[in-house]
C-alpha atoms as a PDB file:
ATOM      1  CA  UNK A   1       0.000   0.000   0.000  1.00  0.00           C
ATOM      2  CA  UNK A   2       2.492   2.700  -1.392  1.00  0.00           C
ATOM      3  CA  UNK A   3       1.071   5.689  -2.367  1.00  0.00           C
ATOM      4  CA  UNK A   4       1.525   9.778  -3.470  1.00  0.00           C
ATOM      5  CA  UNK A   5       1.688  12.080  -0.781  1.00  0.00           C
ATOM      6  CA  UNK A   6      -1.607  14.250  -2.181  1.00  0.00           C
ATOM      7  CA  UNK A   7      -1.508  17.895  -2.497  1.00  0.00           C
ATOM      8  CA  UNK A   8      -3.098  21.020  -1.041  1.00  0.00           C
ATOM      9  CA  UNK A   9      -2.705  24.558  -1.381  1.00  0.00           C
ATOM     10  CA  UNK A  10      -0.594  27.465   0.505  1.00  0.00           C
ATOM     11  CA  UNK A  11      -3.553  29.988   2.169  1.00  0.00           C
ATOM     12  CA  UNK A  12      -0.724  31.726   4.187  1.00  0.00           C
ATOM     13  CA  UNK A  13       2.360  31.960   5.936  1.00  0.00           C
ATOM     14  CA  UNK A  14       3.281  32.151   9.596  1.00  0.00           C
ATOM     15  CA  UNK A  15       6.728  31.791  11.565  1.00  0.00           C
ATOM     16  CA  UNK A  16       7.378  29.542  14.096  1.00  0.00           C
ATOM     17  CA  UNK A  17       9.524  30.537  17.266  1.00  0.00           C
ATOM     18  CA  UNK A  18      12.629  29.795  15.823  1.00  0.00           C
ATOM     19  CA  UNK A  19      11.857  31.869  13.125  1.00  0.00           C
ATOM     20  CA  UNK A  20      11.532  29.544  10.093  1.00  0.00           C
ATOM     21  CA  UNK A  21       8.311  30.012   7.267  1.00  0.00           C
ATOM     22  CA  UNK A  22       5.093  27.707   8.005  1.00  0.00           C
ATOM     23  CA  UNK A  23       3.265  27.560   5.120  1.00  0.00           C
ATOM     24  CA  UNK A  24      -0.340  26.492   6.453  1.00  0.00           C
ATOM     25  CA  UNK A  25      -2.172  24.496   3.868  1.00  0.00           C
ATOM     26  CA  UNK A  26      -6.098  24.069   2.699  1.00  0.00           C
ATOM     27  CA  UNK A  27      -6.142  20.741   3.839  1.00  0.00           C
ATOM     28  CA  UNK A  28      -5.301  21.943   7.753  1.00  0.00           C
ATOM     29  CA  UNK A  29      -1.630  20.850   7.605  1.00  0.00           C
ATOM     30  CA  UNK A  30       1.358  22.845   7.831  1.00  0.00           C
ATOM     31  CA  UNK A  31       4.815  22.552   6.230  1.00  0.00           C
ATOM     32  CA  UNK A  32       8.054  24.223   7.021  1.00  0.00           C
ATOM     33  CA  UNK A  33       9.894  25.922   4.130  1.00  0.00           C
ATOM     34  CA  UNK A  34      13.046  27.048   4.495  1.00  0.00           C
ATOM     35  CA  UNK A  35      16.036  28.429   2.348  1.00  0.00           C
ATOM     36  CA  UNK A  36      19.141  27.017   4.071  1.00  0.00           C
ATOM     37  CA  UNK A  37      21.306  27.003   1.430  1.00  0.00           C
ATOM     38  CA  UNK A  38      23.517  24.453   0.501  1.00  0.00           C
ATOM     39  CA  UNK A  39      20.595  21.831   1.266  1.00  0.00           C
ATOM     40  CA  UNK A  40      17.370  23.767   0.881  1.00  0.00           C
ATOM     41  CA  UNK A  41      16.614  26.308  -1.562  1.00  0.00           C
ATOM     42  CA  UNK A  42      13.592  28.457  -0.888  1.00  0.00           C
ATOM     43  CA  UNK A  43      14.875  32.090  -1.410  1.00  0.00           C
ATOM     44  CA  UNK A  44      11.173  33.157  -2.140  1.00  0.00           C
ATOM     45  CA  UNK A  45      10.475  31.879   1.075  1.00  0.00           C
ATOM     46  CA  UNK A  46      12.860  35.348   2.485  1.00  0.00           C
ATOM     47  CA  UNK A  47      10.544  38.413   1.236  1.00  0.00           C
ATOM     48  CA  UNK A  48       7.015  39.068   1.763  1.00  0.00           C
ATOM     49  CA  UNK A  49       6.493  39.437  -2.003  1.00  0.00           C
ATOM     50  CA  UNK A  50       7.898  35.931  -2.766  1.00  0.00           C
ATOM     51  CA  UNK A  51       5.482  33.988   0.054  1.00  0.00           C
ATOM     52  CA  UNK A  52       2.809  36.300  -1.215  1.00  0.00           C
ATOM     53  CA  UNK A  53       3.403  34.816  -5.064  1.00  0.00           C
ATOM     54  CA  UNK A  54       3.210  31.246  -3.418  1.00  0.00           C
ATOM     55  CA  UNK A  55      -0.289  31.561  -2.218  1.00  0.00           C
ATOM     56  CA  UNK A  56      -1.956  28.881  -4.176  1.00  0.00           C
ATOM     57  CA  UNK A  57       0.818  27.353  -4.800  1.00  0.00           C
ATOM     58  CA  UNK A  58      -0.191  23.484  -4.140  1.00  0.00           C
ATOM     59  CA  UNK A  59       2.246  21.306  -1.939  1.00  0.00           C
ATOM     60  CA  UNK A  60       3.028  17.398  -1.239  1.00  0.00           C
ATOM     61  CA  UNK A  61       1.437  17.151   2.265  1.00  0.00           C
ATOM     62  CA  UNK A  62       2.723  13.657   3.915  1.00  0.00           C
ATOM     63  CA  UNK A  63       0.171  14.044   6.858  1.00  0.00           C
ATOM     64  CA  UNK A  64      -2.949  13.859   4.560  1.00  0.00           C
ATOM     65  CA  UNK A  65      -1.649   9.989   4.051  1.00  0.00           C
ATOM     66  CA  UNK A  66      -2.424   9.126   7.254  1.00  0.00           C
ATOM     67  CA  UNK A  67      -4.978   6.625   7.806  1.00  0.00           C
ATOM     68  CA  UNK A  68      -8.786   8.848   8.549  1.00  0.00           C
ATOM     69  CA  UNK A  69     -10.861   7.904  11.588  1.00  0.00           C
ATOM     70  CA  UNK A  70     -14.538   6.783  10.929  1.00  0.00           C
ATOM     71  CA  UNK A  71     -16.957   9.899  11.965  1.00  0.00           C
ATOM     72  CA  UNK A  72     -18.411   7.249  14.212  1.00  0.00           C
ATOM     73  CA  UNK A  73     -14.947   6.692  16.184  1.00  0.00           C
ATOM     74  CA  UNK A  74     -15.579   6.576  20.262  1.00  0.00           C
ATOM     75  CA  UNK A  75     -12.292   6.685  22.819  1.00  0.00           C
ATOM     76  CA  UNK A  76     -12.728   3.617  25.238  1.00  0.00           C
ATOM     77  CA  UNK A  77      -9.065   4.019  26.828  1.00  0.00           C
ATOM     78  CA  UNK A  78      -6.573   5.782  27.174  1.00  0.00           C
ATOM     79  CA  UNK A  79      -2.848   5.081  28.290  1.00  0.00           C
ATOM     80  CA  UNK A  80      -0.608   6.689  30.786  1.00  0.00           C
ATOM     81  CA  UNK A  81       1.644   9.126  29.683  1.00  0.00           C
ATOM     82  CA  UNK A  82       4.754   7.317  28.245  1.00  0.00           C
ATOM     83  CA  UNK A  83       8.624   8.587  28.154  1.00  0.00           C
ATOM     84  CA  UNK A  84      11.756   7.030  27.399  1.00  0.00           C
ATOM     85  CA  UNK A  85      12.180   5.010  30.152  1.00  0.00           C
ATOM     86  CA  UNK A  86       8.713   4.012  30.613  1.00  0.00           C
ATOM     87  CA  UNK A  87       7.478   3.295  26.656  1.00  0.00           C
ATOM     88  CA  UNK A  88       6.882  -0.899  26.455  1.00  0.00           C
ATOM     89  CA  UNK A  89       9.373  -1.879  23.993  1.00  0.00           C
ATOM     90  CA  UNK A  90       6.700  -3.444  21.898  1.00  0.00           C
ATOM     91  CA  UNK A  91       5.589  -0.098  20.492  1.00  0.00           C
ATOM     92  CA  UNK A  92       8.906   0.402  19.363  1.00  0.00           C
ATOM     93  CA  UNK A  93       8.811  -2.552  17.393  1.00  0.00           C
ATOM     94  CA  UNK A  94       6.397  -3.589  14.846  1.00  0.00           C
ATOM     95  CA  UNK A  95       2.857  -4.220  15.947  1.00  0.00           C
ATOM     96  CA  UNK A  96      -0.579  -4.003  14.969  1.00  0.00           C
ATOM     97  CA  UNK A  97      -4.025  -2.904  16.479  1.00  0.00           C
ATOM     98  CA  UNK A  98      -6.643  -5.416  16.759  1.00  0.00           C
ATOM     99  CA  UNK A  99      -9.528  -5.622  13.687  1.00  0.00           C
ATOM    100  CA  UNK A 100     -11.948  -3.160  15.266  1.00  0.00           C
ATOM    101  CA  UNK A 101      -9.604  -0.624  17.343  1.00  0.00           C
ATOM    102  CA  UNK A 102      -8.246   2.652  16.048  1.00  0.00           C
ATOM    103  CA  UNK A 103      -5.396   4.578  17.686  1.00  0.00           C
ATOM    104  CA  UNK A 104      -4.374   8.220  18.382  1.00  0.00           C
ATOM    105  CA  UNK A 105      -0.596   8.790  19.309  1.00  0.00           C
ATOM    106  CA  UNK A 106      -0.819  12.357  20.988  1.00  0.00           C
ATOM    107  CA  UNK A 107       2.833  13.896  21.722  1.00  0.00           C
ATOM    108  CA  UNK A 108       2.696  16.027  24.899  1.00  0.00           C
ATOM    109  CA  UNK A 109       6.122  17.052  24.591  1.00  0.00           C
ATOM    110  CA  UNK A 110       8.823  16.185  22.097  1.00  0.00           C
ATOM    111  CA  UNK A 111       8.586  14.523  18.973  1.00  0.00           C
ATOM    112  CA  UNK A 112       7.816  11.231  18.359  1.00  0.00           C
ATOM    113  CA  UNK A 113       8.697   9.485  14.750  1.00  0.00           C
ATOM    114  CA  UNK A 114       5.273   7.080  13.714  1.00  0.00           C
ATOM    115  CA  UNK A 115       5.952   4.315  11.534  1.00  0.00           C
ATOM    116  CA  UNK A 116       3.867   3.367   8.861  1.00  0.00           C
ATOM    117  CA  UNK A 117       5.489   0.416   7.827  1.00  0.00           C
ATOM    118  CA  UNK A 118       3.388  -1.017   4.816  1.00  0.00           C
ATOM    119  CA  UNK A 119       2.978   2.818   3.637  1.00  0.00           C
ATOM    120  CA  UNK A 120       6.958   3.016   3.631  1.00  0.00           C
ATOM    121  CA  UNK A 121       5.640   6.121   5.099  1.00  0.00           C
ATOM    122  CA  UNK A 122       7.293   7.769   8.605  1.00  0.00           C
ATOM    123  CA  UNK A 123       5.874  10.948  10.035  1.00  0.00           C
ATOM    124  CA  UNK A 124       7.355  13.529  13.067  1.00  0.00           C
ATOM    125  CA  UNK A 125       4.798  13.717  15.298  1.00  0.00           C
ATOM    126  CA  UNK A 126       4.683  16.512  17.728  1.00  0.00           C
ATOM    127  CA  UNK A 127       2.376  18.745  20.257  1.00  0.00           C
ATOM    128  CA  UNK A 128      -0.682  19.583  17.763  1.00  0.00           C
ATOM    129  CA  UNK A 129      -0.094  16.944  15.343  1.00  0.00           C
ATOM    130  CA  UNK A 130      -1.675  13.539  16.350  1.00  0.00           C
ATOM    131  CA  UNK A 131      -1.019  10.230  14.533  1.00  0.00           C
ATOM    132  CA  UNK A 132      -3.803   8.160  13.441  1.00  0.00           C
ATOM    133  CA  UNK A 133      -3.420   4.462  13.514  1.00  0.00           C
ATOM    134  CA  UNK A 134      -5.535   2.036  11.208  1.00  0.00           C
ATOM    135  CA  UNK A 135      -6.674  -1.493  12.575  1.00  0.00           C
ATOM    136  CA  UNK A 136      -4.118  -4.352  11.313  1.00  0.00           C
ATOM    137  CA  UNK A 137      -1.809  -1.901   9.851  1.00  0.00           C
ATOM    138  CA  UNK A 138       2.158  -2.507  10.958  1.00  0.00           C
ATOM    139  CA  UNK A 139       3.712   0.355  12.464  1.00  0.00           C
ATOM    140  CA  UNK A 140       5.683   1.217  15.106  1.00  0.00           C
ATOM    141  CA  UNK A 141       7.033   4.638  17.057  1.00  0.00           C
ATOM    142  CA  UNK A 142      10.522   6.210  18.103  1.00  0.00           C
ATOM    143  CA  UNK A 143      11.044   8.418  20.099  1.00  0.00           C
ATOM    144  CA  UNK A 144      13.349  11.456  19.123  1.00  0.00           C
ATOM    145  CA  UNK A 145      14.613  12.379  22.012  1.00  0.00           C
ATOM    146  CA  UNK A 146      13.104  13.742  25.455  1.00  0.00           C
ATOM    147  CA  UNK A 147       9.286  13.079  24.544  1.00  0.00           C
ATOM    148  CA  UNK A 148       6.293  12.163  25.987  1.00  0.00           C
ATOM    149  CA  UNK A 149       3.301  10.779  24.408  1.00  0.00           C
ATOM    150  CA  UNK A 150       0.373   8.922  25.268  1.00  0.00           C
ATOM    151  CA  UNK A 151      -1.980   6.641  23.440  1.00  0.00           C
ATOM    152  CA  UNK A 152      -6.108   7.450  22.923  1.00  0.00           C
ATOM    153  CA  UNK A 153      -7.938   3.799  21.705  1.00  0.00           C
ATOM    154  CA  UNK A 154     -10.855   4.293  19.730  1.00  0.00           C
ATOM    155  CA  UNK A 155     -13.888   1.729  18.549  1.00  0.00           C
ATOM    156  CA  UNK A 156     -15.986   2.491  15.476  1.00  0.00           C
ATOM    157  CA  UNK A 157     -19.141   1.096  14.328  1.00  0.00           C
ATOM    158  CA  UNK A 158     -18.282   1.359  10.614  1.00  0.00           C
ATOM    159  CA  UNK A 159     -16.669  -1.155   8.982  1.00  0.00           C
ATOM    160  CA  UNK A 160     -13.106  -0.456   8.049  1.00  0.00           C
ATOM    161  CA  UNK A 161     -12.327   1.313   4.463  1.00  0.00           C
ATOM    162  CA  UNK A 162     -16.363   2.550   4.650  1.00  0.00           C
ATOM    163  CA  UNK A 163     -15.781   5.616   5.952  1.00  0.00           C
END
Protein backbone atom coordinates (compact mmCIF):
# COMPACT_ATOMS: atom_id res chain seq x y z
CA UNK A 1 0.00 0.00 0.00
CA UNK A 2 2.49 2.70 -1.39
CA UNK A 3 1.07 5.69 -2.37
CA UNK A 4 1.53 9.78 -3.47
CA UNK A 5 1.69 12.08 -0.78
CA UNK A 6 -1.61 14.25 -2.18
CA UNK A 7 -1.51 17.90 -2.50
CA UNK A 8 -3.10 21.02 -1.04
CA UNK A 9 -2.70 24.56 -1.38
CA UNK A 10 -0.59 27.46 0.50
CA UNK A 11 -3.55 29.99 2.17
CA UNK A 12 -0.72 31.73 4.19
CA UNK A 13 2.36 31.96 5.94
CA UNK A 14 3.28 32.15 9.60
CA UNK A 15 6.73 31.79 11.56
CA UNK A 16 7.38 29.54 14.10
CA UNK A 17 9.52 30.54 17.27
CA UNK A 18 12.63 29.80 15.82
CA UNK A 19 11.86 31.87 13.12
CA UNK A 20 11.53 29.54 10.09
CA UNK A 21 8.31 30.01 7.27
CA UNK A 22 5.09 27.71 8.00
CA UNK A 23 3.26 27.56 5.12
CA UNK A 24 -0.34 26.49 6.45
CA UNK A 25 -2.17 24.50 3.87
CA UNK A 26 -6.10 24.07 2.70
CA UNK A 27 -6.14 20.74 3.84
CA UNK A 28 -5.30 21.94 7.75
CA UNK A 29 -1.63 20.85 7.61
CA UNK A 30 1.36 22.84 7.83
CA UNK A 31 4.81 22.55 6.23
CA UNK A 32 8.05 24.22 7.02
CA UNK A 33 9.89 25.92 4.13
CA UNK A 34 13.05 27.05 4.49
CA UNK A 35 16.04 28.43 2.35
CA UNK A 36 19.14 27.02 4.07
CA UNK A 37 21.31 27.00 1.43
CA UNK A 38 23.52 24.45 0.50
CA UNK A 39 20.59 21.83 1.27
CA UNK A 40 17.37 23.77 0.88
CA UNK A 41 16.61 26.31 -1.56
CA UNK A 42 13.59 28.46 -0.89
CA UNK A 43 14.88 32.09 -1.41
CA UNK A 44 11.17 33.16 -2.14
CA UNK A 45 10.48 31.88 1.07
CA UNK A 46 12.86 35.35 2.49
CA UNK A 47 10.54 38.41 1.24
CA UNK A 48 7.02 39.07 1.76
CA UNK A 49 6.49 39.44 -2.00
CA UNK A 50 7.90 35.93 -2.77
CA UNK A 51 5.48 33.99 0.05
CA UNK A 52 2.81 36.30 -1.21
CA UNK A 53 3.40 34.82 -5.06
CA UNK A 54 3.21 31.25 -3.42
CA UNK A 55 -0.29 31.56 -2.22
CA UNK A 56 -1.96 28.88 -4.18
CA UNK A 57 0.82 27.35 -4.80
CA UNK A 58 -0.19 23.48 -4.14
CA UNK A 59 2.25 21.31 -1.94
CA UNK A 60 3.03 17.40 -1.24
CA UNK A 61 1.44 17.15 2.27
CA UNK A 62 2.72 13.66 3.91
CA UNK A 63 0.17 14.04 6.86
CA UNK A 64 -2.95 13.86 4.56
CA UNK A 65 -1.65 9.99 4.05
CA UNK A 66 -2.42 9.13 7.25
CA UNK A 67 -4.98 6.63 7.81
CA UNK A 68 -8.79 8.85 8.55
CA UNK A 69 -10.86 7.90 11.59
CA UNK A 70 -14.54 6.78 10.93
CA UNK A 71 -16.96 9.90 11.96
CA UNK A 72 -18.41 7.25 14.21
CA UNK A 73 -14.95 6.69 16.18
CA UNK A 74 -15.58 6.58 20.26
CA UNK A 75 -12.29 6.69 22.82
CA UNK A 76 -12.73 3.62 25.24
CA UNK A 77 -9.06 4.02 26.83
CA UNK A 78 -6.57 5.78 27.17
CA UNK A 79 -2.85 5.08 28.29
CA UNK A 80 -0.61 6.69 30.79
CA UNK A 81 1.64 9.13 29.68
CA UNK A 82 4.75 7.32 28.24
CA UNK A 83 8.62 8.59 28.15
CA UNK A 84 11.76 7.03 27.40
CA UNK A 85 12.18 5.01 30.15
CA UNK A 86 8.71 4.01 30.61
CA UNK A 87 7.48 3.30 26.66
CA UNK A 88 6.88 -0.90 26.46
CA UNK A 89 9.37 -1.88 23.99
CA UNK A 90 6.70 -3.44 21.90
CA UNK A 91 5.59 -0.10 20.49
CA UNK A 92 8.91 0.40 19.36
CA UNK A 93 8.81 -2.55 17.39
CA UNK A 94 6.40 -3.59 14.85
CA UNK A 95 2.86 -4.22 15.95
CA UNK A 96 -0.58 -4.00 14.97
CA UNK A 97 -4.03 -2.90 16.48
CA UNK A 98 -6.64 -5.42 16.76
CA UNK A 99 -9.53 -5.62 13.69
CA UNK A 100 -11.95 -3.16 15.27
CA UNK A 101 -9.60 -0.62 17.34
CA UNK A 102 -8.25 2.65 16.05
CA UNK A 103 -5.40 4.58 17.69
CA UNK A 104 -4.37 8.22 18.38
CA UNK A 105 -0.60 8.79 19.31
CA UNK A 106 -0.82 12.36 20.99
CA UNK A 107 2.83 13.90 21.72
CA UNK A 108 2.70 16.03 24.90
CA UNK A 109 6.12 17.05 24.59
CA UNK A 110 8.82 16.19 22.10
CA UNK A 111 8.59 14.52 18.97
CA UNK A 112 7.82 11.23 18.36
CA UNK A 113 8.70 9.48 14.75
CA UNK A 114 5.27 7.08 13.71
CA UNK A 115 5.95 4.32 11.53
CA UNK A 116 3.87 3.37 8.86
CA UNK A 117 5.49 0.42 7.83
CA UNK A 118 3.39 -1.02 4.82
CA UNK A 119 2.98 2.82 3.64
CA UNK A 120 6.96 3.02 3.63
CA UNK A 121 5.64 6.12 5.10
CA UNK A 122 7.29 7.77 8.60
CA UNK A 123 5.87 10.95 10.03
CA UNK A 124 7.35 13.53 13.07
CA UNK A 125 4.80 13.72 15.30
CA UNK A 126 4.68 16.51 17.73
CA UNK A 127 2.38 18.74 20.26
CA UNK A 128 -0.68 19.58 17.76
CA UNK A 129 -0.09 16.94 15.34
CA UNK A 130 -1.67 13.54 16.35
CA UNK A 131 -1.02 10.23 14.53
CA UNK A 132 -3.80 8.16 13.44
CA UNK A 133 -3.42 4.46 13.51
CA UNK A 134 -5.54 2.04 11.21
CA UNK A 135 -6.67 -1.49 12.57
CA UNK A 136 -4.12 -4.35 11.31
CA UNK A 137 -1.81 -1.90 9.85
CA UNK A 138 2.16 -2.51 10.96
CA UNK A 139 3.71 0.36 12.46
CA UNK A 140 5.68 1.22 15.11
CA UNK A 141 7.03 4.64 17.06
CA UNK A 142 10.52 6.21 18.10
CA UNK A 143 11.04 8.42 20.10
CA UNK A 144 13.35 11.46 19.12
CA UNK A 145 14.61 12.38 22.01
CA UNK A 146 13.10 13.74 25.45
CA UNK A 147 9.29 13.08 24.54
CA UNK A 148 6.29 12.16 25.99
CA UNK A 149 3.30 10.78 24.41
CA UNK A 150 0.37 8.92 25.27
CA UNK A 151 -1.98 6.64 23.44
CA UNK A 152 -6.11 7.45 22.92
CA UNK A 153 -7.94 3.80 21.71
CA UNK A 154 -10.86 4.29 19.73
CA UNK A 155 -13.89 1.73 18.55
CA UNK A 156 -15.99 2.49 15.48
CA UNK A 157 -19.14 1.10 14.33
CA UNK A 158 -18.28 1.36 10.61
CA UNK A 159 -16.67 -1.16 8.98
CA UNK A 160 -13.11 -0.46 8.05
CA UNK A 161 -12.33 1.31 4.46
CA UNK A 162 -16.36 2.55 4.65
CA UNK A 163 -15.78 5.62 5.95
Amino acid sequence: MTGIDPEAAIQAFRQDPEGDWVAELACGHSQHIRHRPPFLFAEWVTSAEGRDAHIGARLRCKLCRMPQLPRDAVEYKRTASFDARTVPAALTRSHRLKRDTWGELVVTSGRLLYVLEDEDLALMLQPGVVGRVAPERPHHVELQGDTTFYIRFLRSHTPQGAC
